[in-house]
Protein backbone atom coordinates (compact mmCIF):
# COMPACT_ATOMS: atom_id res chain seq x y z
CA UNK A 1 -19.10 -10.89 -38.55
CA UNK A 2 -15.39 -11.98 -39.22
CA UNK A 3 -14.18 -8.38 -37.64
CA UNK A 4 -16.24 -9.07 -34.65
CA UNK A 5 -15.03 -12.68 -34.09
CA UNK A 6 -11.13 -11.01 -34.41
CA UNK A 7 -11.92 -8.50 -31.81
CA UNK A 8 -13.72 -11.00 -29.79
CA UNK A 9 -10.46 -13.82 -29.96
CA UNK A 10 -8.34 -10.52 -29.47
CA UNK A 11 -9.69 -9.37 -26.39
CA UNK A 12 -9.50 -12.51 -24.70
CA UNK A 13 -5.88 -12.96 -25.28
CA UNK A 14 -5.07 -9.36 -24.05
CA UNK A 15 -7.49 -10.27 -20.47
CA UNK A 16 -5.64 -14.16 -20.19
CA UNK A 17 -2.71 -12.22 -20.43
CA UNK A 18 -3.64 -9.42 -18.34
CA UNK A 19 -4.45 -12.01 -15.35
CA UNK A 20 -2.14 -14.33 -15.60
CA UNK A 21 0.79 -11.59 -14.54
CA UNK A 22 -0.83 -11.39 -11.48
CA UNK A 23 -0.57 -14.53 -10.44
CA UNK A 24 1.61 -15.76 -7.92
CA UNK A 25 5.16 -15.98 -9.24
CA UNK A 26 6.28 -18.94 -6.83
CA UNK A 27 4.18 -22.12 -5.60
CA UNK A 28 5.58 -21.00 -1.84
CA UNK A 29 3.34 -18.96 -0.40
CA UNK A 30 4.82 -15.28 0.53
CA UNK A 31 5.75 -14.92 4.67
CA UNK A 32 4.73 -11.67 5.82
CA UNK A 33 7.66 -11.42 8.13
CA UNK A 34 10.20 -11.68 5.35
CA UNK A 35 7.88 -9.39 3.57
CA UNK A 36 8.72 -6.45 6.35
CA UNK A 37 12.05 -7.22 5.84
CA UNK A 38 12.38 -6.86 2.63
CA UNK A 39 10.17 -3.61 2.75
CA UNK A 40 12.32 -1.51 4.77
CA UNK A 41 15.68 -3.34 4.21
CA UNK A 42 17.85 -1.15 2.20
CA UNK A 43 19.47 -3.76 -0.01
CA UNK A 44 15.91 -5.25 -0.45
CA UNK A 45 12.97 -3.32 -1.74
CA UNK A 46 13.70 -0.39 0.71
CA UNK A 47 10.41 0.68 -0.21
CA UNK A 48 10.53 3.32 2.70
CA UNK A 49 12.44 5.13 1.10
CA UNK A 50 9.24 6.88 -0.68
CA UNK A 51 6.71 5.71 1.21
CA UNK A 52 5.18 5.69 4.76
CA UNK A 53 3.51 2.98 6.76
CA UNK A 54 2.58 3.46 10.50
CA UNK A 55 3.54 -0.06 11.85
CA UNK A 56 6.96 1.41 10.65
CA UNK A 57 7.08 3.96 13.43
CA UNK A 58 10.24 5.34 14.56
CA UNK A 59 11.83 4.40 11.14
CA UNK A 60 12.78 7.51 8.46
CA UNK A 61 10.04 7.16 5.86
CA UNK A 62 9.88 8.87 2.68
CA UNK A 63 6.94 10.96 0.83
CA UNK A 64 7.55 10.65 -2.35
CA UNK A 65 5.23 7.62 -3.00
CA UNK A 66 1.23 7.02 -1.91
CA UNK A 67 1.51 5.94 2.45
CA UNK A 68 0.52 2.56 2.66
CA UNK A 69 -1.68 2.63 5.43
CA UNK A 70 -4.34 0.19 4.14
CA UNK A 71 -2.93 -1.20 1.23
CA UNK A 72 -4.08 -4.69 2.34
CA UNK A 73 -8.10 -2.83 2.46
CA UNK A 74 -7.75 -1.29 -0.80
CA UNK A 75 -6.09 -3.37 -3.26
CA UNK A 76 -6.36 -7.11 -3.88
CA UNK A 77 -2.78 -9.15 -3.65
CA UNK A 78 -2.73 -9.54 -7.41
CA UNK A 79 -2.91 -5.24 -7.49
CA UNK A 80 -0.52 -5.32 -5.02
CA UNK A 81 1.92 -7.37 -7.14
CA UNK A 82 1.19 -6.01 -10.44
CA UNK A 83 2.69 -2.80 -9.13
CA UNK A 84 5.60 -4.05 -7.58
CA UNK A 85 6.72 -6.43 -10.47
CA UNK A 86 6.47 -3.54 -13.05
CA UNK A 87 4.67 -0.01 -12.17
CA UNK A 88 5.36 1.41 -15.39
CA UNK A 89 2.45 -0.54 -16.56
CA UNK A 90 0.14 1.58 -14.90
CA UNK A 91 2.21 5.38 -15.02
CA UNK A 92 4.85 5.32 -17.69
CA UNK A 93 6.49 8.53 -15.78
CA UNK A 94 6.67 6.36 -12.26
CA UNK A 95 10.00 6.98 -10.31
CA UNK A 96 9.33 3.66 -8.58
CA UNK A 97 11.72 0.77 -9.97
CA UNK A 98 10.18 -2.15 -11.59
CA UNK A 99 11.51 -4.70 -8.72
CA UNK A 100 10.65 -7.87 -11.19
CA UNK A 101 11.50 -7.00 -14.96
CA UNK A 102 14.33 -6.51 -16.87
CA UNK A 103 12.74 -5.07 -19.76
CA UNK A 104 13.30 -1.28 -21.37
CA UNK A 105 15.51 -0.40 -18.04
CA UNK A 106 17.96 1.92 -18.96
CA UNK A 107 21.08 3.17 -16.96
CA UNK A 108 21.56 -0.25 -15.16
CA UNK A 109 25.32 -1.46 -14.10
CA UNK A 110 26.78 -4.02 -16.07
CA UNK A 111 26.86 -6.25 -13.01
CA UNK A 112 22.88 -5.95 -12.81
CA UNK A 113 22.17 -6.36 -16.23
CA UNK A 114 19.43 -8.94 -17.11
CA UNK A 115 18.84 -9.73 -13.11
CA UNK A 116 15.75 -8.41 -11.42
CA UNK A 117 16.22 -6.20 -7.97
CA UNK A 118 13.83 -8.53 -6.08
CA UNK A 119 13.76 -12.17 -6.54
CA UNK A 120 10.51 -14.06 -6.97
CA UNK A 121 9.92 -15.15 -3.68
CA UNK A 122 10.54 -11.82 -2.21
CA UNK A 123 7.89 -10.30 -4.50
CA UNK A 124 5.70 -12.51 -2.61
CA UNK A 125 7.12 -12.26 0.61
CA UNK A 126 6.39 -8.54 0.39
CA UNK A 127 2.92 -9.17 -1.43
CA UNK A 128 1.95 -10.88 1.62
CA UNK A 129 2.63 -8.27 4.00
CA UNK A 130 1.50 -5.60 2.52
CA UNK A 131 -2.00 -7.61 2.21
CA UNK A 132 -1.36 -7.61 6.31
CA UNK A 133 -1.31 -4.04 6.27
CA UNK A 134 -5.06 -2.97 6.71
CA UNK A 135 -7.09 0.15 7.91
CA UNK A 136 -6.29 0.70 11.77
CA UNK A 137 -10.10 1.64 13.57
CA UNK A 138 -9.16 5.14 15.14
CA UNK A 139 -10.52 5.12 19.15
């Protein structure tokens, strides 16, 4: 009974923690127009760089990552963030960068040590547009 109660306390820290890093990480809501910014800027996320998104027509777009078309259909916002904070969380052999953690990053510049590549609010900013980007209805 005692091992049960253990695994029981156990597994509801692990799913408190689990949901409570993907929560928002700012009280401002995200702005999905910042959001595109900071998706194809390259000293933002420059998330373009590996993958594609239609509404970015005309744009170079990489192929390295999943396209995007959708992404607002198929994953929740909290999904969406959860992969953008950290992705290693979900494929330990991901070549995407963890835009919101400092944590077991190697090769980093001195000058970027201990300093995230995206900011808080620009996690959300970008959360929010991607949540915009949902299935187009083919004519």
């Amino acid at each position: 009974m005692r091992r049960w109660i253990i695994l029981l306390v156990s597994f509801s820290v692990l799913s408190l923690h689990a949901s409570d890093e993907q929560l928002p990480l700012t009280k401002k809501q995200g702005r999905a127009e910042i959001g595109g910014m900071v998706f194809s800027e390259r000293d933002k996320g420059h998330c373009l760089l590996c993958h594609q998104l239609a509404t970015n027509a005309g744009l170079f777009q990489g192929n390295i990552g999943p396209v995007l078309d959708g992404v607002g259909s198929r994953l929740s916002a909290a999904q969406i963030r959860y992969r953008i904070v950290d992705s290693r969380r979900l494929n330990q052999g991901t070549v995407m960068p963890a835009y919101y953690s400092t944590k077991e990053l190697t090769q980093v510049a001195l000058e970027h040590r201990g300093k995230t590549i995206l900011t808080a609010q620009e996690i959300e900013d970008l959360v929010a547009y991607l949540v915009e980007q949902q299935l187009v209805e083919q004519h």
